[in-house]
C-alpha atoms as a PDB file:
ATOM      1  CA  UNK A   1       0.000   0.000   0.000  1.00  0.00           C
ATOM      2  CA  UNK A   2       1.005   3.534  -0.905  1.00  0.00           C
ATOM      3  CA  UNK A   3       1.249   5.817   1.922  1.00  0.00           C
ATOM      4  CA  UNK A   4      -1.480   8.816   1.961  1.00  0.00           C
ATOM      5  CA  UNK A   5      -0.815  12.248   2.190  1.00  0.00           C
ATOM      6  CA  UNK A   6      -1.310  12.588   5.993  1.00  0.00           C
ATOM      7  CA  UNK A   7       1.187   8.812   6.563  1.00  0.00           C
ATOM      8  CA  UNK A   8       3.832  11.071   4.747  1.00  0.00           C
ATOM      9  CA  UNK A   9       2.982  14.876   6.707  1.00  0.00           C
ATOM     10  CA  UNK A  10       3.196  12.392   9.848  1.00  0.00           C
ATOM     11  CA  UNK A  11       6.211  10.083   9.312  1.00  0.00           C
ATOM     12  CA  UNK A  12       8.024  13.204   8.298  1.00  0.00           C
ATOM     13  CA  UNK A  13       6.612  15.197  10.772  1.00  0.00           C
ATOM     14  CA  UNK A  14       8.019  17.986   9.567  1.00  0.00           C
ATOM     15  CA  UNK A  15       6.332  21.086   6.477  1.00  0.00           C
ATOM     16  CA  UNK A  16       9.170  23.490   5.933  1.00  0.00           C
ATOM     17  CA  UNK A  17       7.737  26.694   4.592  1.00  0.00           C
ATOM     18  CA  UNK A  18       9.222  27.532   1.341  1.00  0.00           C
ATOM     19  CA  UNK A  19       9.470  31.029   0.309  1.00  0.00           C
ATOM     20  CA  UNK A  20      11.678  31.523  -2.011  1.00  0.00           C
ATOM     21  CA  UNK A  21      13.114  34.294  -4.376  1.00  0.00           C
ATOM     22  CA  UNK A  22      13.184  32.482  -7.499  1.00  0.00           C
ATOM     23  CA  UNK A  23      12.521  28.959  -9.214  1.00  0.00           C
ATOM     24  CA  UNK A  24      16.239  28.344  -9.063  1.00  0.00           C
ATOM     25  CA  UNK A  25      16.756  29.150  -5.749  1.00  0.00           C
ATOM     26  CA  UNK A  26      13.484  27.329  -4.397  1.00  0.00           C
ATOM     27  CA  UNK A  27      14.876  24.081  -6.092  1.00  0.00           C
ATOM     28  CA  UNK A  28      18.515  24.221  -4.746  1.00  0.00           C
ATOM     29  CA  UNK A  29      16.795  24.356  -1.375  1.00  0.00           C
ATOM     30  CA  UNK A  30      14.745  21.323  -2.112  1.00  0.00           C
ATOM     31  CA  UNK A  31      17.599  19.571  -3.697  1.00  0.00           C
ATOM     32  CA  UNK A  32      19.384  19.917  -0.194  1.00  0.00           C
ATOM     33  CA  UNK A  33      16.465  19.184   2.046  1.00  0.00           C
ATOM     34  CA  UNK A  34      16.021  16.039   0.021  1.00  0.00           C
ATOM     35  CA  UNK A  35      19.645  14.789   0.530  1.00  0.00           C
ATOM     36  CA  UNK A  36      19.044  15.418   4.155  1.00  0.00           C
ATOM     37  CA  UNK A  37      15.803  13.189   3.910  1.00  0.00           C
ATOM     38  CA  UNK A  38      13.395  15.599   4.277  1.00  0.00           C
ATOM     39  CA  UNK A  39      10.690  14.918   1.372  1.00  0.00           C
ATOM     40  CA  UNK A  40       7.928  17.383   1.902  1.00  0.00           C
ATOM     41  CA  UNK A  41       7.752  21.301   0.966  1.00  0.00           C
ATOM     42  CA  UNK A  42       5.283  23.659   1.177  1.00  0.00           C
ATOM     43  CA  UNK A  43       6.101  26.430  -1.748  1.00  0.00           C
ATOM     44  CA  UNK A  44       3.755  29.687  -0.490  1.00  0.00           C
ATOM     45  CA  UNK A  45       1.977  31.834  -2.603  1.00  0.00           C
ATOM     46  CA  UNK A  46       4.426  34.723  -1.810  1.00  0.00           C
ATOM     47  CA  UNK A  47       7.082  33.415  -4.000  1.00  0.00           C
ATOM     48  CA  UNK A  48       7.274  35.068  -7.359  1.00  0.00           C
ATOM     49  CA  UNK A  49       5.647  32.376 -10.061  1.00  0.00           C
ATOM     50  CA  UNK A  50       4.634  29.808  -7.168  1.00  0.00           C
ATOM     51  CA  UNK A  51       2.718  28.108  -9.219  1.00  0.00           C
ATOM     52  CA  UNK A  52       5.298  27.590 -11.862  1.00  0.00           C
ATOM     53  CA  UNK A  53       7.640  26.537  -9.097  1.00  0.00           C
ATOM     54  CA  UNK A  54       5.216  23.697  -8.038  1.00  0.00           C
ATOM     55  CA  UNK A  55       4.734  22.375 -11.739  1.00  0.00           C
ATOM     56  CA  UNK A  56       9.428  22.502 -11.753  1.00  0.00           C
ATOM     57  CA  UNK A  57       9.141  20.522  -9.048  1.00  0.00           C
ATOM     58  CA  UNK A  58       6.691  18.344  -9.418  1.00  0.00           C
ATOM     59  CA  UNK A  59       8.246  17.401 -13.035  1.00  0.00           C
ATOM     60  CA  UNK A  60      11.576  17.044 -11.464  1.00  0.00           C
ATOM     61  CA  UNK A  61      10.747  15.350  -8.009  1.00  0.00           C
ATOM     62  CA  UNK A  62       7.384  13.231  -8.659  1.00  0.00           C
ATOM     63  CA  UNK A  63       6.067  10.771  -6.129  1.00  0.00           C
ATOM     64  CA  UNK A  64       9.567  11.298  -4.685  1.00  0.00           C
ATOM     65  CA  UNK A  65       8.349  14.348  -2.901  1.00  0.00           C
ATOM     66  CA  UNK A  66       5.207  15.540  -1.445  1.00  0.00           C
ATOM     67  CA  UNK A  67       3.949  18.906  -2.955  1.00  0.00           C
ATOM     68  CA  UNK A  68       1.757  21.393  -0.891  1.00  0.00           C
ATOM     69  CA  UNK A  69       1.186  25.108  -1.286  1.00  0.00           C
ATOM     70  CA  UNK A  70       0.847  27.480   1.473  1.00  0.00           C
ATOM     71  CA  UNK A  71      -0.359  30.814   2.369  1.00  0.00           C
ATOM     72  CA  UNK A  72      -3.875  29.913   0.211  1.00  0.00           C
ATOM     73  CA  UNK A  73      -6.511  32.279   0.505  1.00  0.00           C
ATOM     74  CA  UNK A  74      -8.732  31.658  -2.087  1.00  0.00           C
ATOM     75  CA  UNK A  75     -10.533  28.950  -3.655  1.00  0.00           C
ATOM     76  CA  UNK A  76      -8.841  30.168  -7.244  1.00  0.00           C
ATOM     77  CA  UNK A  77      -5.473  29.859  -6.133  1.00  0.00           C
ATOM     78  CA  UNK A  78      -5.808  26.764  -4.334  1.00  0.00           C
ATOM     79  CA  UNK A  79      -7.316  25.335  -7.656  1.00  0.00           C
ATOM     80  CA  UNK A  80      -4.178  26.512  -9.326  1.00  0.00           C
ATOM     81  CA  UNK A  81      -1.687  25.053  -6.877  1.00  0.00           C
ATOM     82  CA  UNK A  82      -3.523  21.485  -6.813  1.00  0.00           C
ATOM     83  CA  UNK A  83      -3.485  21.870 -10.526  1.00  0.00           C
ATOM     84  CA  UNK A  84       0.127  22.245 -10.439  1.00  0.00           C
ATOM     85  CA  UNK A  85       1.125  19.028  -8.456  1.00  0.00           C
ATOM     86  CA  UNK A  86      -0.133  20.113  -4.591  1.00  0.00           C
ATOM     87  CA  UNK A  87      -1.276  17.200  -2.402  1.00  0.00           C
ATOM     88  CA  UNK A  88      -2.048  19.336   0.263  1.00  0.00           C
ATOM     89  CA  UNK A  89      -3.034  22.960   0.923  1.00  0.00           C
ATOM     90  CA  UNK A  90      -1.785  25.226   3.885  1.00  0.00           C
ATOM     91  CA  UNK A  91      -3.100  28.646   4.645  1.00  0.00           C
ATOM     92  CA  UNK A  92      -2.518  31.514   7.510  1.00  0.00           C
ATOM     93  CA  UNK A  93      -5.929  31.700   8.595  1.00  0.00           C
ATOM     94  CA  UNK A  94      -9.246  30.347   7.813  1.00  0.00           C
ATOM     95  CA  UNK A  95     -11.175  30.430   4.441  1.00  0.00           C
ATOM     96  CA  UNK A  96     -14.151  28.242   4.123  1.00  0.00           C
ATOM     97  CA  UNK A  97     -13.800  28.471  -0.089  1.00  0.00           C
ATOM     98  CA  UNK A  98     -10.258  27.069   0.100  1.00  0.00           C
ATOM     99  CA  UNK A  99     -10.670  23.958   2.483  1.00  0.00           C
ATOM    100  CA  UNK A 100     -14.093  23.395   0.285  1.00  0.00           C
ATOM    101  CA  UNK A 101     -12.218  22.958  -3.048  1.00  0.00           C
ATOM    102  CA  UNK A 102      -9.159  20.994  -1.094  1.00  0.00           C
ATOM    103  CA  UNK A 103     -11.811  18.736  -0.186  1.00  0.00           C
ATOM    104  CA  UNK A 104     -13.635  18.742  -3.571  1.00  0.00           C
ATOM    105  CA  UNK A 105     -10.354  17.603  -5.175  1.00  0.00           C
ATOM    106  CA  UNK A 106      -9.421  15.000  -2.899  1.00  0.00           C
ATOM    107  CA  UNK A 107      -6.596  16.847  -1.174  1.00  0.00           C
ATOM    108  CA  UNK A 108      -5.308  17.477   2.613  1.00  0.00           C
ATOM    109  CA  UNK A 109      -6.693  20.521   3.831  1.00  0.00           C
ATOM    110  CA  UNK A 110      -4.495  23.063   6.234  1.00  0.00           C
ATOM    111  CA  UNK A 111      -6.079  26.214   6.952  1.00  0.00           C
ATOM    112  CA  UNK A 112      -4.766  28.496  10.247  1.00  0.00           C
ATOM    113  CA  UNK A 113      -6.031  29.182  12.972  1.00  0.00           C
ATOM    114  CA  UNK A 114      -4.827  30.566  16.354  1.00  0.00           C
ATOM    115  CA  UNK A 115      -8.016  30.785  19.074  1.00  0.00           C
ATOM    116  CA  UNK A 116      -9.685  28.101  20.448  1.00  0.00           C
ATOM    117  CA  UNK A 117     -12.395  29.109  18.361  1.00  0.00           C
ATOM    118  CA  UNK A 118     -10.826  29.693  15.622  1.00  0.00           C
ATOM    119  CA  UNK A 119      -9.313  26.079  15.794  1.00  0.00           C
ATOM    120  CA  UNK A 120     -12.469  24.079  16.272  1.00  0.00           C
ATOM    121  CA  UNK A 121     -14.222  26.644  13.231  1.00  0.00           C
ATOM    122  CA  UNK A 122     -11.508  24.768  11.055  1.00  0.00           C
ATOM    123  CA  UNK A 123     -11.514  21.478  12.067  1.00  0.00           C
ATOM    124  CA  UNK A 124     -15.892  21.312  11.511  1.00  0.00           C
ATOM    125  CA  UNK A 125     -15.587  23.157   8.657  1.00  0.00           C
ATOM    126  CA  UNK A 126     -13.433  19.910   7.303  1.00  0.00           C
ATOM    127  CA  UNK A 127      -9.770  20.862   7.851  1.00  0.00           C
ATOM    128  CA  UNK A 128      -7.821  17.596   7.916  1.00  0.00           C
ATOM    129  CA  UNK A 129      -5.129  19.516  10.072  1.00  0.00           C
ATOM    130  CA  UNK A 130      -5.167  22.864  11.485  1.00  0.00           C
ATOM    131  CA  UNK A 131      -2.041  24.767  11.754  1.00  0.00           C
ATOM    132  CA  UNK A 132      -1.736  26.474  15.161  1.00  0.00           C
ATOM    133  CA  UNK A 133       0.088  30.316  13.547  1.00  0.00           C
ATOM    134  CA  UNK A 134       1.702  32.206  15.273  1.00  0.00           C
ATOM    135  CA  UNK A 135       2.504  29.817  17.901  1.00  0.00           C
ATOM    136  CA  UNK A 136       5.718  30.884  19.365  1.00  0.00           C
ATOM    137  CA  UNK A 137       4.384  34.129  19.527  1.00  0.00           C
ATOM    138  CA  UNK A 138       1.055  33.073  22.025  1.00  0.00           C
ATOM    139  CA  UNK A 139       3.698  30.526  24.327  1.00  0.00           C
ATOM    140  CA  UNK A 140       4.207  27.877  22.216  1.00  0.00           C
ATOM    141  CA  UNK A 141       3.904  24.564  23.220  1.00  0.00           C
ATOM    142  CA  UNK A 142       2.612  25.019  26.232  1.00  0.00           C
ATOM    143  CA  UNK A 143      -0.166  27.154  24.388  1.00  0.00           C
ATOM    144  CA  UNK A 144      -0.423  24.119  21.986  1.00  0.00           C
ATOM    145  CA  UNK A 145      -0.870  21.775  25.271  1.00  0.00           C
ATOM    146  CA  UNK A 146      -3.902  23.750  26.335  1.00  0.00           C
ATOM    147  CA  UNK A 147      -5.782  23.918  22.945  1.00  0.00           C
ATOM    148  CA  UNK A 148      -5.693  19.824  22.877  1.00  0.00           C
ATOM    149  CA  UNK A 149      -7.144  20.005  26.718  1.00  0.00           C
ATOM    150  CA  UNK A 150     -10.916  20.043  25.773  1.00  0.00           C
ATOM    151  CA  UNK A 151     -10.529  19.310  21.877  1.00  0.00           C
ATOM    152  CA  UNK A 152      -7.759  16.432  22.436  1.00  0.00           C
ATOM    153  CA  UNK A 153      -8.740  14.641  18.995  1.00  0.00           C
ATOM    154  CA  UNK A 154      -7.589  18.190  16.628  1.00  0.00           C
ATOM    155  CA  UNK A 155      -4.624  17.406  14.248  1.00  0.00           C
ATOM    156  CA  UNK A 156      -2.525  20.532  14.786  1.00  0.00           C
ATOM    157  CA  UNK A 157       0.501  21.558  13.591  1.00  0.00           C
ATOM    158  CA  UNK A 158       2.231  24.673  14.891  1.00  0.00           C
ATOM    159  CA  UNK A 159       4.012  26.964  12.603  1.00  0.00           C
ATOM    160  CA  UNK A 160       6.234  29.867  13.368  1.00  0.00           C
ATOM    161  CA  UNK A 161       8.941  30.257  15.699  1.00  0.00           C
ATOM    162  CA  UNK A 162       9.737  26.466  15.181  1.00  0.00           C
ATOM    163  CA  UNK A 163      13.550  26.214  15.973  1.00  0.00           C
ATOM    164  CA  UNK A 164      15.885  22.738  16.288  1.00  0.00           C
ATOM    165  CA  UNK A 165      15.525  23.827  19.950  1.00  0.00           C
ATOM    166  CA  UNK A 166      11.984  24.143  20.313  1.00  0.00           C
ATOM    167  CA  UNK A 167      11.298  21.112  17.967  1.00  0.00           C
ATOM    168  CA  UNK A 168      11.099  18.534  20.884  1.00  0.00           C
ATOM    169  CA  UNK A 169       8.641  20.814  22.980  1.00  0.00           C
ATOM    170  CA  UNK A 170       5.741  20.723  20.277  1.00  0.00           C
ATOM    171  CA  UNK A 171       5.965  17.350  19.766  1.00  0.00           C
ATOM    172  CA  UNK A 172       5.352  16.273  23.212  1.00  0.00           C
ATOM    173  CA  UNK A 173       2.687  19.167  23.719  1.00  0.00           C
ATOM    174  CA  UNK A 174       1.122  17.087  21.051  1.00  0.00           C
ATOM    175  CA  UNK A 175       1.435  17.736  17.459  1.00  0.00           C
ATOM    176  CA  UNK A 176       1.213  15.783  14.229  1.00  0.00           C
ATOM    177  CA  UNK A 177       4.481  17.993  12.724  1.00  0.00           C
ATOM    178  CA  UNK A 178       5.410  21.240  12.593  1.00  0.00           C
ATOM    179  CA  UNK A 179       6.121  23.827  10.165  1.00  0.00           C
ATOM    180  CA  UNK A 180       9.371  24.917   9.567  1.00  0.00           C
ATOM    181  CA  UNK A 181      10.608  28.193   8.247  1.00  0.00           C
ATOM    182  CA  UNK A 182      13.799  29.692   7.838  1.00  0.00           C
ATOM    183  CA  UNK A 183      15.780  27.364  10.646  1.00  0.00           C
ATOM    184  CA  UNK A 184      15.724  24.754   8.052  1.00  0.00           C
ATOM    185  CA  UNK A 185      14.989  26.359   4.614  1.00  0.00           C
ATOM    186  CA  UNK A 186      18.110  28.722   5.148  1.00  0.00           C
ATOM    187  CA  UNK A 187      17.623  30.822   1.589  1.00  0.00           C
ATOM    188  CA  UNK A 188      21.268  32.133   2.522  1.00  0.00           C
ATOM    189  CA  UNK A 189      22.625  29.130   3.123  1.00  0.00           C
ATOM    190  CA  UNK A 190      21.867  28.464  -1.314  1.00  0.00           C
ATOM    191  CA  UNK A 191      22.585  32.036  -1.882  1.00  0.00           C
ATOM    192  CA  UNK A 192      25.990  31.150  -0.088  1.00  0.00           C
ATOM    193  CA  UNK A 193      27.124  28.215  -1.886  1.00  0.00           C
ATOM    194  CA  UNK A 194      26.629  26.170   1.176  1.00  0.00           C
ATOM    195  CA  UNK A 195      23.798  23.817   0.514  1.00  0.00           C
ATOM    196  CA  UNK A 196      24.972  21.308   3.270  1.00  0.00           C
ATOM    197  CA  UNK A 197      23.977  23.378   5.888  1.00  0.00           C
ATOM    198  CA  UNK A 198      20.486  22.608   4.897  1.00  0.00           C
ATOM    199  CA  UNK A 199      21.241  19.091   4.441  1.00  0.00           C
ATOM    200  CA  UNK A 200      23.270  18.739   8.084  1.00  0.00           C
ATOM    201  CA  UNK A 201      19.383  20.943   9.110  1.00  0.00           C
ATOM    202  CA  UNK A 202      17.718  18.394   7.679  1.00  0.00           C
ATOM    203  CA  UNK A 203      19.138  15.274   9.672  1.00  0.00           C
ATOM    204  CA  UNK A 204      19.010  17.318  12.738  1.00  0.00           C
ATOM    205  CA  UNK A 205      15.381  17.992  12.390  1.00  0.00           C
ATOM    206  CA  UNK A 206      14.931  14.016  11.383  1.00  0.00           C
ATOM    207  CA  UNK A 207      16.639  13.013  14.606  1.00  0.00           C
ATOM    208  CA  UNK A 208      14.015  15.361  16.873  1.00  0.00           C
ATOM    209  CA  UNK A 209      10.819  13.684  14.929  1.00  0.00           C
ATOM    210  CA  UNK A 210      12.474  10.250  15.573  1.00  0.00           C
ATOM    211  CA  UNK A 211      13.715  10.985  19.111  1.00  0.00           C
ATOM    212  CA  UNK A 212       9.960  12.198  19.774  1.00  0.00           C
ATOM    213  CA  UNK A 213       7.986   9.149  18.542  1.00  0.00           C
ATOM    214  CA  UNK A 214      10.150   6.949  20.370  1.00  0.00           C
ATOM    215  CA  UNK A 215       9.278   8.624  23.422  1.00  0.00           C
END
């Protein structure tokens, strides 16, 4: 059996946040994230020709790596992105159009939220994870800890602020991954002619997930 979308988000337990400058760039990063083990990105509609960068990558890559876009807003460009190879669909807050055509198209549906509220809005309105943004910024896994007090069967995954240090802590507060921005998808690392130190982030971030399960 082929894993699903969520086996893979899970087992990784990781979603680095791509946001990069250019097509180029955004693949060099993969490249090294990939030879670290790391095989899932989330490209965000902020990079220039996002959508373009998804098709590159999905020609290049394949079933080798799992595609999702991020910071979705609207049911148009989540069409686009799914269109263009993603599997699932991230976004910074909540948008009722955008998890409704995830859904509609078979996909794994991410939308943000950072309230109790907020989080249990997603989740009924058919979110197959909710991303917990800006976490670090409201305590972070101890805030995490108290949203899965009274709704202990949400799939959250916290995003912002996650650091190699802080890694461990949202894992045993509970979450399914995290999301990952510029501690691991280091855009100066590529510009620097130092992919490796993406690759050595990669491992490091591998070891956390697996050191968490065991535990």
């Amino acid at each position: 059996m082929s894993e699903t979308t969520q086996q893979i988000i899970e087992r990784v337990g990781l979603i680095p946040v791509l946001r990069a400058k250019s097509v180029a760039q955004g693949r060099a990063v993969v490249d090294a994230m990939i030879a670290g083990g790391v095989t899932v990105v989330e490209v965000t509609m902020t990079v220039p020709g996002a959508v373009d960068l998804l098709k590159e990558l999905q020609k290049e890559y394949g079933s080798k790596l799992l595609l999702g876009s991020g910071t979705v807003t609207t049911a148009d460009q989540c069409q686009a992105t799914i269109d263009a190879g993603a599997e699932f669909v991230v976004s910074p807050s909540l948008h009722a159009e955008v998890i409704e055509t995830t859904k509609k198209n078979g996909k794994v549906s991410c939308p943000g939220a950072l309230t109790p509220t907020e989080a249990i809005t997603a989740w009924n309105a058919g979110a197959d994870y909710v991303k917990i943004f800006p976490c670090s910024a409201v305590g972070g896994a101890s805030y995490l800890k108290s949203l899965l007090a009274p709704f202990p069967h949400l799939k959250l995954i916290p995003t912002g602020g996650v650091t190699l240090q802080t890694a461990e802590s949202f894992f045993k507060a509970g979450a399914r991954a995290v999301g990952v921005g510029s501690d691991l998808v280091n855009l100066a690392a590529v510009d620097a002619g130092k992919p490796e130190t993406i690759t050595e982030s990669a491992r490091a971030y591998l070891k956390i997930v697996a050191d968490a399960r065991q535990k």
